[in-house]
PDB file of N, CA and C in Angstrom:
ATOM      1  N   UNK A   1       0.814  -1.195   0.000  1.00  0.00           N
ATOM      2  CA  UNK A   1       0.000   0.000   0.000  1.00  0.00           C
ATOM      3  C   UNK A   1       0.857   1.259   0.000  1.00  0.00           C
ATOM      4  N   UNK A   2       2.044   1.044   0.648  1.00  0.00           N
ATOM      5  CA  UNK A   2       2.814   2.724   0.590  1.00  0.00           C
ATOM      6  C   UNK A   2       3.850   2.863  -0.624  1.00  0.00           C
ATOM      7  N   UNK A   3       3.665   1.820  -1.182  1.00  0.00           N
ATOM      8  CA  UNK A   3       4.144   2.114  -2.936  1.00  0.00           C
ATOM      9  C   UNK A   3       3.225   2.563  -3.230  1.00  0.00           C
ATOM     10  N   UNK A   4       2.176   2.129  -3.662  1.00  0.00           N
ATOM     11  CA  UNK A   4       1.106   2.930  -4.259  1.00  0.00           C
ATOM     12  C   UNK A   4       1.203   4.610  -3.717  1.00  0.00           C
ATOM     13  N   UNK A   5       1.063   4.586  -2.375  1.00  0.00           N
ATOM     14  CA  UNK A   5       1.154   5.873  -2.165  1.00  0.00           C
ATOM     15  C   UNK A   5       2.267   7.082  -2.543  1.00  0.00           C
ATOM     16  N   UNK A   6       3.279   5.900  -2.455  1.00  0.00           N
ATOM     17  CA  UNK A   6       4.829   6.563  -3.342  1.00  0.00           C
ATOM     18  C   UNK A   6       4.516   7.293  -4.810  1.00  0.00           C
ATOM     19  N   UNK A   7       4.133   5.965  -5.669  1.00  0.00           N
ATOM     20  CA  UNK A   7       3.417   6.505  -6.662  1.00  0.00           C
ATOM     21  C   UNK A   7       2.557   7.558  -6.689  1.00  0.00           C
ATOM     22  N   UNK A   8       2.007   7.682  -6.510  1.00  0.00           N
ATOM     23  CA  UNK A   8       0.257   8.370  -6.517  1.00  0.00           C
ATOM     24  C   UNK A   8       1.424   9.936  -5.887  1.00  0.00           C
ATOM     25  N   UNK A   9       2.077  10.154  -5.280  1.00  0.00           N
ATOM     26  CA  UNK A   9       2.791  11.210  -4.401  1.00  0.00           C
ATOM     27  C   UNK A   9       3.730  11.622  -5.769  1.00  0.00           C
ATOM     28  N   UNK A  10       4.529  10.561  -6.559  1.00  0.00           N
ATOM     29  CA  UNK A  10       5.296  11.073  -7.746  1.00  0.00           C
ATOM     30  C   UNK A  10       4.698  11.551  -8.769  1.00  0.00           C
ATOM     31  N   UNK A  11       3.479  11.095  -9.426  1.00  0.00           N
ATOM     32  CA  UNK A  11       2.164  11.079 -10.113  1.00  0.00           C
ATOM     33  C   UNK A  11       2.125  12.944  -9.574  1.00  0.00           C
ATOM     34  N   UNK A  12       1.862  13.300  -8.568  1.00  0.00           N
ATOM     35  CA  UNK A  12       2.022  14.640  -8.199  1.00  0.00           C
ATOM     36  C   UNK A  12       2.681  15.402  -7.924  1.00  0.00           C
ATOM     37  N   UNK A  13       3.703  15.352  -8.067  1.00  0.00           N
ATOM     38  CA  UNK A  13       4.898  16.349  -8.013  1.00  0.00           C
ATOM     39  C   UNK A  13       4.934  16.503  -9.366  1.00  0.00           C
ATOM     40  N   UNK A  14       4.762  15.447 -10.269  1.00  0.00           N
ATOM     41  CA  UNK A  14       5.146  15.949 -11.685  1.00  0.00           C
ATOM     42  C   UNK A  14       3.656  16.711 -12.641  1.00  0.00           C
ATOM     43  N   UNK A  15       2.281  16.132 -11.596  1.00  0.00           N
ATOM     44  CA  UNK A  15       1.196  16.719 -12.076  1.00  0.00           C
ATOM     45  C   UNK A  15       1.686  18.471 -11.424  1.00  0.00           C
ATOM     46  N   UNK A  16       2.113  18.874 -10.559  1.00  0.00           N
ATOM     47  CA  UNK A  16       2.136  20.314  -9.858  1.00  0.00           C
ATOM     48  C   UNK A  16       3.189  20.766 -10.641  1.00  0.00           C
ATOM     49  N   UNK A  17       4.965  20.283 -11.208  1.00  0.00           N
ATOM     50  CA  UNK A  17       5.503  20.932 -11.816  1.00  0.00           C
ATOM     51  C   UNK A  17       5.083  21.278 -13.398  1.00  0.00           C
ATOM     52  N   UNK A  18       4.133  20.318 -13.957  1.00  0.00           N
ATOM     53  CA  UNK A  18       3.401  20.836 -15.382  1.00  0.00           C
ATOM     54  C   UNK A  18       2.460  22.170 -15.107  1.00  0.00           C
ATOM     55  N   UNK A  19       1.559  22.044 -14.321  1.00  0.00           N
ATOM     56  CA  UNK A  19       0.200  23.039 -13.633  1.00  0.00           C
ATOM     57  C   UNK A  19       1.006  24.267 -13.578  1.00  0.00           C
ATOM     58  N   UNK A  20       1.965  24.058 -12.546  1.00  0.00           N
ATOM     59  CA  UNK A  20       2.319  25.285 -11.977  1.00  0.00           C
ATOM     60  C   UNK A  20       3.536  26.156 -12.339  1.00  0.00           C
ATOM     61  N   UNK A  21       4.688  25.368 -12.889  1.00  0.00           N
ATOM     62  CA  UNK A  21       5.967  25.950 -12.888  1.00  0.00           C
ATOM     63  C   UNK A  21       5.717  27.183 -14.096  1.00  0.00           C
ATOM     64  N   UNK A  22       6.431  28.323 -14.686  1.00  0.00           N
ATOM     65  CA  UNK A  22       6.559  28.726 -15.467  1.00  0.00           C
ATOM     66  C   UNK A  22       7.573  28.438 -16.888  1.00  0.00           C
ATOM     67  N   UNK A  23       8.951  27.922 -16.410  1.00  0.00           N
ATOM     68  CA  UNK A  23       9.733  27.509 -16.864  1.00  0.00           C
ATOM     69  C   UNK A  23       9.872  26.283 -17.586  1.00  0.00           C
ATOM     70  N   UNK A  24      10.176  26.105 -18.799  1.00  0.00           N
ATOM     71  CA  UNK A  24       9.836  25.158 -19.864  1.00  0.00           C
ATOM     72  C   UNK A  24      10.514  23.450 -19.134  1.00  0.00           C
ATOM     73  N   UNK A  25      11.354  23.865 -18.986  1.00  0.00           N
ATOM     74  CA  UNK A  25      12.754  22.693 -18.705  1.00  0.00           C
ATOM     75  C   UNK A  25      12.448  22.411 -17.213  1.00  0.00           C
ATOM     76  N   UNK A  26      11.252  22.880 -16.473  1.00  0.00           N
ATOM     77  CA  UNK A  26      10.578  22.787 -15.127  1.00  0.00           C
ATOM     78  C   UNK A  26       9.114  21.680 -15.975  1.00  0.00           C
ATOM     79  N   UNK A  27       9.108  21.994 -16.746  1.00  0.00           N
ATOM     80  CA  UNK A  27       7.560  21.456 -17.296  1.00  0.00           C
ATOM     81  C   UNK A  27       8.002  20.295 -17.715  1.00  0.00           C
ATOM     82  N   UNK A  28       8.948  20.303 -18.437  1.00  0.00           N
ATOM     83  CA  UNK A  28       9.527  19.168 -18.892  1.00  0.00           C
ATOM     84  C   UNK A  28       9.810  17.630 -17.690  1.00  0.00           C
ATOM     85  N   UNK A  29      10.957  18.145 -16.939  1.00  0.00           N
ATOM     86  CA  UNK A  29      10.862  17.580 -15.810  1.00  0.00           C
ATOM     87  C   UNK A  29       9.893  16.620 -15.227  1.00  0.00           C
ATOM     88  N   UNK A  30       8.775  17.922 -15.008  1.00  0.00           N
ATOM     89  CA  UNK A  30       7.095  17.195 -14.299  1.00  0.00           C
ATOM     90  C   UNK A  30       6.612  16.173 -15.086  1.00  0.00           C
ATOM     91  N   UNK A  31       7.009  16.369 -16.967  1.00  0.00           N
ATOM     92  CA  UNK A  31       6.386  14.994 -17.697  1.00  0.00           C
ATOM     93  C   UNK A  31       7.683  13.963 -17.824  1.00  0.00           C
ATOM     94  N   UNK A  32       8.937  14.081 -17.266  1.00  0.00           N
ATOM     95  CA  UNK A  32       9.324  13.381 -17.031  1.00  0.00           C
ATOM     96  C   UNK A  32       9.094  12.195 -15.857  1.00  0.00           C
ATOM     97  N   UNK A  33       8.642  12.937 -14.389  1.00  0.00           N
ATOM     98  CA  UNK A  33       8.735  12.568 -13.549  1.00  0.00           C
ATOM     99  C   UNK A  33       7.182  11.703 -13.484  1.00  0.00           C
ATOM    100  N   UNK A  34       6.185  11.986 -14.390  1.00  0.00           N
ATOM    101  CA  UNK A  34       4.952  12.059 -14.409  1.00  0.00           C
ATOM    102  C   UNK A  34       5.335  10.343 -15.492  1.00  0.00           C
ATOM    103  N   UNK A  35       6.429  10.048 -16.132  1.00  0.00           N
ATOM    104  CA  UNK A  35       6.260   8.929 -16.768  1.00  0.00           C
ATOM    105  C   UNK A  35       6.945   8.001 -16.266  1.00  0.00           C
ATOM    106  N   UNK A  36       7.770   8.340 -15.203  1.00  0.00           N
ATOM    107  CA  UNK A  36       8.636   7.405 -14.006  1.00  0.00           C
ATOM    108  C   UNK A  36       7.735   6.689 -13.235  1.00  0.00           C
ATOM    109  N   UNK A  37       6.285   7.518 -13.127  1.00  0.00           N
ATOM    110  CA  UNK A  37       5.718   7.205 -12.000  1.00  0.00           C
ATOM    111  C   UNK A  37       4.300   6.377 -12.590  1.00  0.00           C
ATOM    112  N   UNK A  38       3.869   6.293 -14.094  1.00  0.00           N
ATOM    113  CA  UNK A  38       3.216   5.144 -15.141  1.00  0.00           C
ATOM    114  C   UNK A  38       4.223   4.389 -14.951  1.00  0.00           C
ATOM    115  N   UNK A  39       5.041   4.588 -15.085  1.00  0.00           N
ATOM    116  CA  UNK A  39       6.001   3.296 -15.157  1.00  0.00           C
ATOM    117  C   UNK A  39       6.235   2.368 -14.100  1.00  0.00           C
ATOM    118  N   UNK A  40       6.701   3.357 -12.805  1.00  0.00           N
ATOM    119  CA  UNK A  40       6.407   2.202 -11.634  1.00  0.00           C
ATOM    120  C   UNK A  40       5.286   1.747 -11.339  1.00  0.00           C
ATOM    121  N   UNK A  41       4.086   2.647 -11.535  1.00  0.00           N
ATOM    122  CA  UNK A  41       2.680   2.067 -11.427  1.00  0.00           C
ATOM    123  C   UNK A  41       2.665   0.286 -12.145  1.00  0.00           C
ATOM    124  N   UNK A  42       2.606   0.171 -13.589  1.00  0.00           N
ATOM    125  CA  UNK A  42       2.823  -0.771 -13.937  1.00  0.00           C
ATOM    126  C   UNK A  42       3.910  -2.169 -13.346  1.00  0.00           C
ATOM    127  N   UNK A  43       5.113  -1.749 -13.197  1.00  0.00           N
ATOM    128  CA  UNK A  43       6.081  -2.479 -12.660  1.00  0.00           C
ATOM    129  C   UNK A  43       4.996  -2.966 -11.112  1.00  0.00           C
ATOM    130  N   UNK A  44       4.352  -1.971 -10.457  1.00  0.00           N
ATOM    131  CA  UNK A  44       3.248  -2.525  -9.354  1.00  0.00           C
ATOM    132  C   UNK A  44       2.544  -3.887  -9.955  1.00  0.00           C
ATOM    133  N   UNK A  45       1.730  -3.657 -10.863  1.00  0.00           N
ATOM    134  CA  UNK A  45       0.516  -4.175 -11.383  1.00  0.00           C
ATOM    135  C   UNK A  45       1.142  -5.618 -11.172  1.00  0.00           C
ATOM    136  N   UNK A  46       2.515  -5.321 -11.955  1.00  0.00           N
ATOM    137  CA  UNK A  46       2.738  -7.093 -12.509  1.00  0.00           C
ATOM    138  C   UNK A  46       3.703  -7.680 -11.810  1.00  0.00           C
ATOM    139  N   UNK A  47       3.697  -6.977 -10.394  1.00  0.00           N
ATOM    140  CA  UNK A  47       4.573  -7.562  -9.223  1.00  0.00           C
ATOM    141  C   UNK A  47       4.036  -8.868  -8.719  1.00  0.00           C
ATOM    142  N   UNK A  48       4.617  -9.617  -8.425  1.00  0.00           N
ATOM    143  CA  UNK A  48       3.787 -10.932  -8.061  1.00  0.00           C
ATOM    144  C   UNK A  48       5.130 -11.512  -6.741  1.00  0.00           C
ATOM    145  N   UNK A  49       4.468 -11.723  -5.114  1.00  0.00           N
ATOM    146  CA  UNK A  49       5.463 -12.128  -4.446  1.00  0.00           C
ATOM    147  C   UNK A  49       6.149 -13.951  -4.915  1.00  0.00           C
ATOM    148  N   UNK A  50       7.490 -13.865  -4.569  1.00  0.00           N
ATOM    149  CA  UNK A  50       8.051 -15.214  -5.101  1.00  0.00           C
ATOM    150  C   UNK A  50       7.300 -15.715  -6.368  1.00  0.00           C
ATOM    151  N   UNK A  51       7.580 -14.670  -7.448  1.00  0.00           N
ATOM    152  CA  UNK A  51       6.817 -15.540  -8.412  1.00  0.00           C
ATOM    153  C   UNK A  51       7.789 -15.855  -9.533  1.00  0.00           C
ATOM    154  N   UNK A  52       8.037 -16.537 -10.489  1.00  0.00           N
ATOM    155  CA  UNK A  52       8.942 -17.050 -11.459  1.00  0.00           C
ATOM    156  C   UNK A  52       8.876 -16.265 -13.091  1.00  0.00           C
ATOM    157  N   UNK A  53       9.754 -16.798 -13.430  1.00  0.00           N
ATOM    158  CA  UNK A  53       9.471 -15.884 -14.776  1.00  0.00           C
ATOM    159  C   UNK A  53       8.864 -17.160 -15.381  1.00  0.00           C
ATOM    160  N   UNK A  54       8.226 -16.119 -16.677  1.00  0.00           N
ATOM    161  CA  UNK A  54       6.857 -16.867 -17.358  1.00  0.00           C
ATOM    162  C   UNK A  54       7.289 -17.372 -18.327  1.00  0.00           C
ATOM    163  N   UNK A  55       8.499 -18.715 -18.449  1.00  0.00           N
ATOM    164  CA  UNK A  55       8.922 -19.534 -19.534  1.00  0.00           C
ATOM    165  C   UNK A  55       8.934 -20.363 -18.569  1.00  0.00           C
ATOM    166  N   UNK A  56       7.927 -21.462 -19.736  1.00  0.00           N
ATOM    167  CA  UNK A  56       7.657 -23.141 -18.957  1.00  0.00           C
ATOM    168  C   UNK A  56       8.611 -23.750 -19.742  1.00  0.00           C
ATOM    169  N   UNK A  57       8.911 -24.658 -18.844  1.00  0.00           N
ATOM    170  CA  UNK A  57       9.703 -25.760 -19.228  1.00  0.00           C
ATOM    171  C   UNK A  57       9.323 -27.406 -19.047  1.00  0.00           C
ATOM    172  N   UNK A  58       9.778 -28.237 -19.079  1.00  0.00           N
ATOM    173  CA  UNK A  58       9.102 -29.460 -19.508  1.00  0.00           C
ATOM    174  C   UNK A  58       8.906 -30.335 -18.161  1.00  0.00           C
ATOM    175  N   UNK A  59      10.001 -29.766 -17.836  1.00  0.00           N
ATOM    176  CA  UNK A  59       9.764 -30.362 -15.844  1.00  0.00           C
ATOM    177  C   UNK A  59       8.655 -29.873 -14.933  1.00  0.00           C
ATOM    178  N   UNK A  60       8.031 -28.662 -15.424  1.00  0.00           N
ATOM    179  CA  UNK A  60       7.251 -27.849 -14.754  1.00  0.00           C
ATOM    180  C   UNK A  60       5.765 -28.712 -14.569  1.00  0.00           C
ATOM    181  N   UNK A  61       5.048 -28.286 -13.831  1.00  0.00           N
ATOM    182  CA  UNK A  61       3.677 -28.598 -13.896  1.00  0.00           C
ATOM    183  C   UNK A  61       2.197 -27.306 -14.121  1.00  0.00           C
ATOM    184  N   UNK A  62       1.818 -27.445 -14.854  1.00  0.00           N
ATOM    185  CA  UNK A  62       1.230 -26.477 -15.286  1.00  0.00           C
ATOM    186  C   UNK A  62       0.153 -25.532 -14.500  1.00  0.00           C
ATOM    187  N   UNK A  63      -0.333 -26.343 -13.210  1.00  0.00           N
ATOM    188  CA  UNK A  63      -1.104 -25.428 -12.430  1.00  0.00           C
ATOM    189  C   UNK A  63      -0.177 -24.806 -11.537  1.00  0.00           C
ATOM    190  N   UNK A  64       1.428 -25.693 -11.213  1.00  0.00           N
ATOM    191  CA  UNK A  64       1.691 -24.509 -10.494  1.00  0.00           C
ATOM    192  C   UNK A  64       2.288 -23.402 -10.543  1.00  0.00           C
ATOM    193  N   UNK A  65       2.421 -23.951 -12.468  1.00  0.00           N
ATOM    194  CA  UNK A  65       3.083 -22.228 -13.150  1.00  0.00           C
ATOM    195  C   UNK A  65       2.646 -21.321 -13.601  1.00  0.00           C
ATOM    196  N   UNK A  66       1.125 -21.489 -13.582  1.00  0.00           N
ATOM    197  CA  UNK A  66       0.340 -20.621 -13.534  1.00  0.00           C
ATOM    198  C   UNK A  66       0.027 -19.706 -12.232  1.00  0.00           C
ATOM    199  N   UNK A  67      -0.063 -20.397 -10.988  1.00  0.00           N
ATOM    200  CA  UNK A  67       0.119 -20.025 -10.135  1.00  0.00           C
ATOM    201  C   UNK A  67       1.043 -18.671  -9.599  1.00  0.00           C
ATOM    202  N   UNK A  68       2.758 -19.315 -10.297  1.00  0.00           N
ATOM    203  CA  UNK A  68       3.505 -18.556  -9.527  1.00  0.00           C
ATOM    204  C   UNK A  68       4.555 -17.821 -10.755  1.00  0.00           C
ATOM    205  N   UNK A  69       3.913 -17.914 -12.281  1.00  0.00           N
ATOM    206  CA  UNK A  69       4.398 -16.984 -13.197  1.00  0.00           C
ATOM    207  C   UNK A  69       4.061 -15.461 -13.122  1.00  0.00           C
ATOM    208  N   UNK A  70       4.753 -14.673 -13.466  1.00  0.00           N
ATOM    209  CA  UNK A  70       4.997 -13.473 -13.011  1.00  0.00           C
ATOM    210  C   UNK A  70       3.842 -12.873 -14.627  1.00  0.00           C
ATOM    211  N   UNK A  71       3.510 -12.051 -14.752  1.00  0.00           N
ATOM    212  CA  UNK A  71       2.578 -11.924 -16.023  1.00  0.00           C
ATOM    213  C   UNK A  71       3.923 -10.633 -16.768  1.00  0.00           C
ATOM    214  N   UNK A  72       4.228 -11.332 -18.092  1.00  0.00           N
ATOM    215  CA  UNK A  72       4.797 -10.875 -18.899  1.00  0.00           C
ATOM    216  C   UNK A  72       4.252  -9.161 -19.552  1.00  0.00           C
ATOM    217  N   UNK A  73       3.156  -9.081 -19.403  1.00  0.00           N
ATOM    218  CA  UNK A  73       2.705  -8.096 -20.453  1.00  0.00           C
ATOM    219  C   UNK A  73       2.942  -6.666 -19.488  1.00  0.00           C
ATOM    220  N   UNK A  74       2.911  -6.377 -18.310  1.00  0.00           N
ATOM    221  CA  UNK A  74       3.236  -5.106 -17.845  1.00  0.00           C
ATOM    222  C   UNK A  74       4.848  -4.964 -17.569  1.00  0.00           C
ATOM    223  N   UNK A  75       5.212  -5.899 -18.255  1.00  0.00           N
ATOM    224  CA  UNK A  75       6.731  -5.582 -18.309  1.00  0.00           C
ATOM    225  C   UNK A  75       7.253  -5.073 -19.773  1.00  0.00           C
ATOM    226  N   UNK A  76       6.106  -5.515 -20.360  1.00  0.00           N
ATOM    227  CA  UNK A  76       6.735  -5.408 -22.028  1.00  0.00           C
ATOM    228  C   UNK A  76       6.197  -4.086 -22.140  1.00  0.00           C
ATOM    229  N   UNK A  77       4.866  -3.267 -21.350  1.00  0.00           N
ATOM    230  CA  UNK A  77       4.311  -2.082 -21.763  1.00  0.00           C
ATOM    231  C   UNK A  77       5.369  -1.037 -21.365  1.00  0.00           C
ATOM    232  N   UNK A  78       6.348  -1.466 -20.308  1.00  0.00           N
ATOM    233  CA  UNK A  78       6.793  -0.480 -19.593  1.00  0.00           C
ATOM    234  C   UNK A  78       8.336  -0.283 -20.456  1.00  0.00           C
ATOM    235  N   UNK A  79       9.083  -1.309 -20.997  1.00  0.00           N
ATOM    236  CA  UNK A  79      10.005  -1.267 -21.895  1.00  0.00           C
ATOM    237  C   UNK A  79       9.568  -0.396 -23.199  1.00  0.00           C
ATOM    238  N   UNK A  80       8.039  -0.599 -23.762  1.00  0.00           N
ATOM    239  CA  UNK A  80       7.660   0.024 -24.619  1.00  0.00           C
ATOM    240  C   UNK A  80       7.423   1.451 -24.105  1.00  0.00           C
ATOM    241  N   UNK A  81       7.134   1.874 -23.149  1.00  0.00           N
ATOM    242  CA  UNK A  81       7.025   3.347 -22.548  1.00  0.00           C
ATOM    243  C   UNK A  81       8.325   3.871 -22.588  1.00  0.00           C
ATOM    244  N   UNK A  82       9.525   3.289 -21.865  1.00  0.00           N
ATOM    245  CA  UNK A  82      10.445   3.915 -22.166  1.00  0.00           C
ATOM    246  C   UNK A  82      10.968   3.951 -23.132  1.00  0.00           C
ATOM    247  N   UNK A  83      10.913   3.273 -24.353  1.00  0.00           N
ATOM    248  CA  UNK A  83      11.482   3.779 -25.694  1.00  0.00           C
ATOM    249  C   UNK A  83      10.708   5.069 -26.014  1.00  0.00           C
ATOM    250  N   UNK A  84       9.180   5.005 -25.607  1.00  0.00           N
ATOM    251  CA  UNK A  84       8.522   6.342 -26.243  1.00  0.00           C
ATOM    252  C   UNK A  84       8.967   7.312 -25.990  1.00  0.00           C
ATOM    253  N   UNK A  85       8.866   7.173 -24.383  1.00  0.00           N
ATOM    254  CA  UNK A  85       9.069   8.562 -23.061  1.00  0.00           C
ATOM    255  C   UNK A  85      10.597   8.718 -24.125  1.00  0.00           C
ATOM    256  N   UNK A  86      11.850   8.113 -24.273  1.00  0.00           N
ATOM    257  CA  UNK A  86      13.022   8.620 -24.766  1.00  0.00           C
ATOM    258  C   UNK A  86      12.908   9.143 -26.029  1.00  0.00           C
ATOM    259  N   UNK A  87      12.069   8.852 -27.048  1.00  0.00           N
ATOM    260  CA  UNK A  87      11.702   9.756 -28.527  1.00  0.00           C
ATOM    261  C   UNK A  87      10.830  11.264 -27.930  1.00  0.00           C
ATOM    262  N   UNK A  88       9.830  10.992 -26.716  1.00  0.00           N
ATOM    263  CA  UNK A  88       9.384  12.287 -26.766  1.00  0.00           C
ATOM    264  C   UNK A  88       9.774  13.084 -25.894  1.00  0.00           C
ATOM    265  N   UNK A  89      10.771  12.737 -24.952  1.00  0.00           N
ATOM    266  CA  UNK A  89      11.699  13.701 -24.079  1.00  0.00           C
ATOM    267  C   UNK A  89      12.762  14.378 -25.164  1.00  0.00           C
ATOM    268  N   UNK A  90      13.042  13.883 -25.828  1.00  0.00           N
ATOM    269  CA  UNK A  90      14.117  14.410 -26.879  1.00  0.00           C
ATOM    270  C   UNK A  90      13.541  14.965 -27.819  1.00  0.00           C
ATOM    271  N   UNK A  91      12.517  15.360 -28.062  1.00  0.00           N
ATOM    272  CA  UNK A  91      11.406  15.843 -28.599  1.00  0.00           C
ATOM    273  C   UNK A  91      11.285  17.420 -28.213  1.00  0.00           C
ATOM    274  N   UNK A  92      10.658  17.413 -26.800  1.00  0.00           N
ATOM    275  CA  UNK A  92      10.518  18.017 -26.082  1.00  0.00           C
ATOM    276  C   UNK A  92      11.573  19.259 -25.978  1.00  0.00           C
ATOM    277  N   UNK A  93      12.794  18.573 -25.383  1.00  0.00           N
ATOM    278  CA  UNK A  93      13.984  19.174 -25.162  1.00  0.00           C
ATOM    279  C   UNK A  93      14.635  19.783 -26.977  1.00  0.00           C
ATOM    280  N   UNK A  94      14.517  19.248 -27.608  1.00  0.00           N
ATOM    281  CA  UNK A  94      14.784  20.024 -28.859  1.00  0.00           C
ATOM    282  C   UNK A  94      14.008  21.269 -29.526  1.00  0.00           C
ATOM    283  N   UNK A  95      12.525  21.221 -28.845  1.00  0.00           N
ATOM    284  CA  UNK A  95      11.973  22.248 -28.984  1.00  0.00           C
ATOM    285  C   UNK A  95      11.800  23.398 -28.172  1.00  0.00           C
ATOM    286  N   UNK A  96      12.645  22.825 -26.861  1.00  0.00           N
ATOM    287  CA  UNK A  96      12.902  23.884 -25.925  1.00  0.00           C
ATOM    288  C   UNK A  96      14.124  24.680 -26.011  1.00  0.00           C
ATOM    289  N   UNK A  97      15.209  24.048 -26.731  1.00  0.00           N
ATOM    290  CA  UNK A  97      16.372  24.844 -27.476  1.00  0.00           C
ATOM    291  C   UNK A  97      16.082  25.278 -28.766  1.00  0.00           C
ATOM    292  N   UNK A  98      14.747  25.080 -29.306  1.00  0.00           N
ATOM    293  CA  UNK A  98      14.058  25.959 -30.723  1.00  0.00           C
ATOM    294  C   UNK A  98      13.628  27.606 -30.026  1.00  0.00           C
ATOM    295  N   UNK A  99      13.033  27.165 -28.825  1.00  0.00           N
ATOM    296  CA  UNK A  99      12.295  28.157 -28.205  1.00  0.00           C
ATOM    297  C   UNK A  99      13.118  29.345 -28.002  1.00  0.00           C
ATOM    298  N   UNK A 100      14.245  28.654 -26.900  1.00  0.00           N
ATOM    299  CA  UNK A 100      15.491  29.196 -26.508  1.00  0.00           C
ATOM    300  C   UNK A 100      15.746  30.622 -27.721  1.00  0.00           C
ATOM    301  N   UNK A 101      16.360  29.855 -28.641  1.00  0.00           N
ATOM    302  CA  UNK A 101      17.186  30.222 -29.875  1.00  0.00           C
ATOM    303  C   UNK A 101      16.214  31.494 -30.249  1.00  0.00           C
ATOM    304  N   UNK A 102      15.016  31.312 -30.318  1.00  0.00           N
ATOM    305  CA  UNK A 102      13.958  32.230 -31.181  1.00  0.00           C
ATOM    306  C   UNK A 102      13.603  32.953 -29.810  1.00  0.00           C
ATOM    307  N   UNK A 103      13.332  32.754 -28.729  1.00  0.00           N
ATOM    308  CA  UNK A 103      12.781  33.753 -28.120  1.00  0.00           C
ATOM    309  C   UNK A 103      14.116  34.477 -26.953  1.00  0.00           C
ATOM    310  N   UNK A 104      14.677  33.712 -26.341  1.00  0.00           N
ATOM    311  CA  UNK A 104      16.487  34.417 -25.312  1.00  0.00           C
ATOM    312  C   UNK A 104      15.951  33.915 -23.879  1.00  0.00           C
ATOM    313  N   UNK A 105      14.584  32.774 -23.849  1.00  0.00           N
ATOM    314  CA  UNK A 105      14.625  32.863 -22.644  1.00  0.00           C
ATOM    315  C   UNK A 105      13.664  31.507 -22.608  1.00  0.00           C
ATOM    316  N   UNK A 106      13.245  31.044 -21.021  1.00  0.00           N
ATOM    317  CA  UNK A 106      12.785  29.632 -21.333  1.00  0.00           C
ATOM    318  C   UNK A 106      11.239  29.998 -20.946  1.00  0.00           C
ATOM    319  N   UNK A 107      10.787  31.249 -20.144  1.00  0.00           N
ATOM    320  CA  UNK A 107      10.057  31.566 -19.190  1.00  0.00           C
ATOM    321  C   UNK A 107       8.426  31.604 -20.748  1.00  0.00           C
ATOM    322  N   UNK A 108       7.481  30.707 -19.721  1.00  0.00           N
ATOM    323  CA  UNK A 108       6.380  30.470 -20.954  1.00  0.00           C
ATOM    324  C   UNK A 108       5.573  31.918 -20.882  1.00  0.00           C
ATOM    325  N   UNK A 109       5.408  32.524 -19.919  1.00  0.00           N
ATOM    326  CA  UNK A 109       4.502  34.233 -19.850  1.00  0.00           C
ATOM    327  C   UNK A 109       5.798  35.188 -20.925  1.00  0.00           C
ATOM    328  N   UNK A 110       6.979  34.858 -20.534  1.00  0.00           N
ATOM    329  CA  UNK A 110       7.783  35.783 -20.965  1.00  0.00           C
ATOM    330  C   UNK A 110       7.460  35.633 -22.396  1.00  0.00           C
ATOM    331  N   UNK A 111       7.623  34.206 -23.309  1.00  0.00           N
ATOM    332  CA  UNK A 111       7.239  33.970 -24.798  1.00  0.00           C
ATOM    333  C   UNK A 111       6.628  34.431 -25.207  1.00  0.00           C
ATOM    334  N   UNK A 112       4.942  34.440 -24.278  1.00  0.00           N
ATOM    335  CA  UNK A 112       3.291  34.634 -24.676  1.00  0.00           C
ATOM    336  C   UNK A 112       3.351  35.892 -24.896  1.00  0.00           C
ATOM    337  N   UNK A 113       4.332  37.034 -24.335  1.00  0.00           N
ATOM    338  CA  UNK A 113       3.966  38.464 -24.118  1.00  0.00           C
ATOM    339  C   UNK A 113       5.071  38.598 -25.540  1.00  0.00           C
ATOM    340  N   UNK A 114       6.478  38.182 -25.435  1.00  0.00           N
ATOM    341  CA  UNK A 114       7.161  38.995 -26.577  1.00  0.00           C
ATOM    342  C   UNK A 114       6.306  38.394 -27.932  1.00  0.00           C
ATOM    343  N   UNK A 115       5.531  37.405 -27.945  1.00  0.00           N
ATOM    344  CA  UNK A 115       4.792  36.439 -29.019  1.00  0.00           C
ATOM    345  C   UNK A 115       3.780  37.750 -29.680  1.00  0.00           C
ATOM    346  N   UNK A 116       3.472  38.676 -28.882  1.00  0.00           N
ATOM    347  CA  UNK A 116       2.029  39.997 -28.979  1.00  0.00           C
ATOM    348  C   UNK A 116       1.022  39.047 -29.168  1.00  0.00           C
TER     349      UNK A 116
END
């Protein structure tokens, strides 16, 4: 239960630095920290105590590897998240040195106002 709450607590720090910060590379951050914390969520889901990895073998018996196999698929979503999260953090960050370059500063009110 106080993972979850761990979570659900990281889930918000990165929901308050998107909401609130002004600063781009502050916003950024929060959807960084905001996909650490999908991510451990999942790594939760498909936690299983003493449980085995999910390749049977011929010695095995099948109810009790069902039992105590670990479920493959919230491990594969979360490998697939981080390839994304790494295409759209670099994403992100390249358009925040576009910003940079074109506007002299990172601050999002400061943009909106020299923007007229």
């Amino acid at each position: 239960m106080t993972l979850y709450m761990l979570n659900f607590s990281l889930m918000m720090v990165g929901m308050y630095a998107l909401i609130v910060k002004r600063h781009i590379v502050k916003k950024i951050l929060g959807i960084a920290i905001m996909e650490y914390a999908v991510n451990h969520f999942l790594i939760l889901i498909g936690f299983k105590k003493a449980g085995v990895a999910p390749i049977l073998t011929k010695d095995m018996d099948l109810a009790t590897f069902i039992q105590t196999a670990v479920d493959p698929l919230p491990q594969a979503l979360v490998l697939t998240s981080i390839v994304i999260g790494l295409g759209t953090l670099a994403l992100m960050v390249a358009i925040a040195i576009r910003l940079y370059e074109r506007y002299g500063t990172f601050d999002m009110h400061e943009i909106n106002r020299l923007r007229g």
